[in-house]
Protein backbone atom coordinates (compact mmCIF):
# COMPACT_ATOMS: atom_id res chain seq x y z
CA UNK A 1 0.00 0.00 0.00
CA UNK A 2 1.17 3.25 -0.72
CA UNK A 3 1.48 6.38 1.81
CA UNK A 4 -1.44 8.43 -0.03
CA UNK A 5 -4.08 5.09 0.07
CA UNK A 6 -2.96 5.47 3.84
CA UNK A 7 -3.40 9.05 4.54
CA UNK A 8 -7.01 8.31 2.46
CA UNK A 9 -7.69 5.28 4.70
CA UNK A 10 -6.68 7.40 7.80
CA UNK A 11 -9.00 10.40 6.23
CA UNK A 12 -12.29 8.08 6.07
CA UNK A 13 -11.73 6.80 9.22
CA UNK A 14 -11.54 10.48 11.13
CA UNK A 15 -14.63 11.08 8.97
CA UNK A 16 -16.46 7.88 9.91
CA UNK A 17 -15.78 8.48 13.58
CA UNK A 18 -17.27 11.50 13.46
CA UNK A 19 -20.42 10.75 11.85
CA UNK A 20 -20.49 7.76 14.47
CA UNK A 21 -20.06 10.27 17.01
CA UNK A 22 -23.31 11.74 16.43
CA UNK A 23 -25.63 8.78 16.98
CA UNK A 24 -26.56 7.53 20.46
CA UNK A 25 -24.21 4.63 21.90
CA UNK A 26 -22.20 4.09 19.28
CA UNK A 27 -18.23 2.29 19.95
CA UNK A 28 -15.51 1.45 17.66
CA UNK A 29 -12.85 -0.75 17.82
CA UNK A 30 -10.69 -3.62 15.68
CA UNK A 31 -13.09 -6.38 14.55
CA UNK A 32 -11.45 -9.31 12.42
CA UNK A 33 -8.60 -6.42 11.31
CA UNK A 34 -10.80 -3.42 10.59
CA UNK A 35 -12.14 -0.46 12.34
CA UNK A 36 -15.99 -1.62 13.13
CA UNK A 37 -18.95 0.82 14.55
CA UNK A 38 -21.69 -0.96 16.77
CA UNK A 39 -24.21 -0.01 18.90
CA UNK A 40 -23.64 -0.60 22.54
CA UNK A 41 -20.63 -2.75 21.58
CA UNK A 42 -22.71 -5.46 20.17
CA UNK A 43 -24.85 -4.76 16.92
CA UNK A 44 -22.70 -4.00 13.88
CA UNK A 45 -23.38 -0.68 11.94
CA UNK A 46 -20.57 -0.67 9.99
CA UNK A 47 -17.13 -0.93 9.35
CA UNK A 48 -13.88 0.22 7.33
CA UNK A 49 -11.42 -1.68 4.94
CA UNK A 50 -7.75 0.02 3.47
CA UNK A 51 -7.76 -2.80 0.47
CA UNK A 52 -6.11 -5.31 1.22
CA UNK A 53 -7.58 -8.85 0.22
CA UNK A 54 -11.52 -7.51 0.67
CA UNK A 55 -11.41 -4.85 -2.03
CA UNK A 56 -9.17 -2.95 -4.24
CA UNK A 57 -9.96 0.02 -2.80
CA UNK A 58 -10.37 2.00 0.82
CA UNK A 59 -14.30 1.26 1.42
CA UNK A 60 -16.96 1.18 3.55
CA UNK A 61 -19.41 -1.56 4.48
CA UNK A 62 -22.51 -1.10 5.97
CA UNK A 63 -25.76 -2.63 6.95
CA UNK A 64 -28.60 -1.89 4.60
CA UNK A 65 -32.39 -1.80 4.54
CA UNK A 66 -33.95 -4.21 2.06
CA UNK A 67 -33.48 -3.77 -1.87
CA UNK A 68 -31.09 -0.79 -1.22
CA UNK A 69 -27.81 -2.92 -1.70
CA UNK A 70 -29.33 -4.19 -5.60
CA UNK A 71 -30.41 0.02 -6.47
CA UNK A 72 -27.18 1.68 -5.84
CA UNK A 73 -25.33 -1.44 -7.21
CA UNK A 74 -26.64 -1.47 -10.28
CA UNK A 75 -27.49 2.06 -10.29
CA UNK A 76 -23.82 3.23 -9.17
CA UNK A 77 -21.54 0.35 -10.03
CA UNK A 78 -18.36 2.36 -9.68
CA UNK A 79 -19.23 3.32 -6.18
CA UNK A 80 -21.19 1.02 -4.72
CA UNK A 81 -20.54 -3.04 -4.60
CA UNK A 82 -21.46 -6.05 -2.75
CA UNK A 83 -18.74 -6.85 -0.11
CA UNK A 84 -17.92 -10.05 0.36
CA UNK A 85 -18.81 -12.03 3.44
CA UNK A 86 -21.70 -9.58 4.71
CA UNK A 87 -23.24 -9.14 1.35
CA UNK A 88 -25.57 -12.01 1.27
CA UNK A 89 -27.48 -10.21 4.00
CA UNK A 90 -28.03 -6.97 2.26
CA UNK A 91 -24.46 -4.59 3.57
CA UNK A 92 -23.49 -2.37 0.88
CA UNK A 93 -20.13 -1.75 0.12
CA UNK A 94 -19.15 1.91 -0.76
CA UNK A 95 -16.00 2.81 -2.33
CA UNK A 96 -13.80 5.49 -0.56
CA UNK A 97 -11.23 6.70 -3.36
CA UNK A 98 -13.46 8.18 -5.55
CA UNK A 99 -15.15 11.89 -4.44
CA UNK A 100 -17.18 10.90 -1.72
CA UNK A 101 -20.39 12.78 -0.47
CA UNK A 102 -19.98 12.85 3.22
CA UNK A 103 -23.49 13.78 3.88
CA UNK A 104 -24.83 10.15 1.46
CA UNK A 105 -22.16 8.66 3.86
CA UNK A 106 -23.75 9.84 7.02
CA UNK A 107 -27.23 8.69 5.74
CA UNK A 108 -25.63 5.46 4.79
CA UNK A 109 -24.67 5.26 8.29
CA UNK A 110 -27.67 6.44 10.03
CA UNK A 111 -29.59 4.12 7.74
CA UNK A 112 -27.63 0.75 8.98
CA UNK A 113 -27.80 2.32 12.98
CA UNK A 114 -32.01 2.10 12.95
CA UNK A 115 -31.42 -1.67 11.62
CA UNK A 116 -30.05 -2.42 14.82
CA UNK A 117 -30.46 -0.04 17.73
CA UNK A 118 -33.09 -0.25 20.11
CA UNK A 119 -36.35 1.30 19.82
CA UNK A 120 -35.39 3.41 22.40
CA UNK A 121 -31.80 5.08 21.02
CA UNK A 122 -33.51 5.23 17.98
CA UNK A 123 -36.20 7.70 19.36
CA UNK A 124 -33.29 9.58 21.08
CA UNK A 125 -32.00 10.56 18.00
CA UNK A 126 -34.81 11.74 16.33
CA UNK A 127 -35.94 13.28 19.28
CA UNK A 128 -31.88 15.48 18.68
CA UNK A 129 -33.32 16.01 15.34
């Protein structure tokens, strides 16, 4: 890997903590190599890859409501793929190297937290608007 994929990787990572930060409960740490997001330490949101063996490129993957994984696949094949491993259940992979909309990030990301939080952190954060 070269030093700009890693100042990318370290980029997405600041970024992804940050949107994290905003929802209720939310941890990271290192799950099977990668950065990993979860609701009271337990539910996976999502989670961040630098390459490696998963994908060419720095990406997300994240949980994904129903039928959303096959749109933006098909609709946005250069940006959005199925990872391997979770993408049998529906996670979306999103590329990282390419311009990336931080705010379709953070919905991303919001999205896959109200698969898995509780009723009642999910209420919390609507109730922060």
């Amino acid at each position: 890997m070269t030093a700009p994929d890693r100042v990318d990787f370290v980029s997405a990572l600041v970024q992804l903590r940050a949107i994290c930060a905003e929802l209720p409960e939310v941890n990271d740490r290192l799950s099977h190599g990668s950065p990993t997001f979860f609701v009271r330490d337990k539910k996976t949101i999502c989670n961040l890859h630098d390459g490696g063996h998963h994908h060419e490129a720095v990406s997300m993957w994240a949980n994904a409501p129903q039928g959303v994984q096959q749109q933006l696949v098909e609709t946005e094949p250069d940006r959005f793929f199925v990872p391997p491993y979770v993408g049998h259940r529906g996670w979306i992979g999103v590329r990282l190297d390419v311009d990336v909309d931080w705010d379709e990030i953070a919905a991303i990301v919001t999205d896959a937290y109200r698969m898995v939080a509780p009723k009642s952190l999910i209420a919390e954060l609507e109730s922060r608007g």
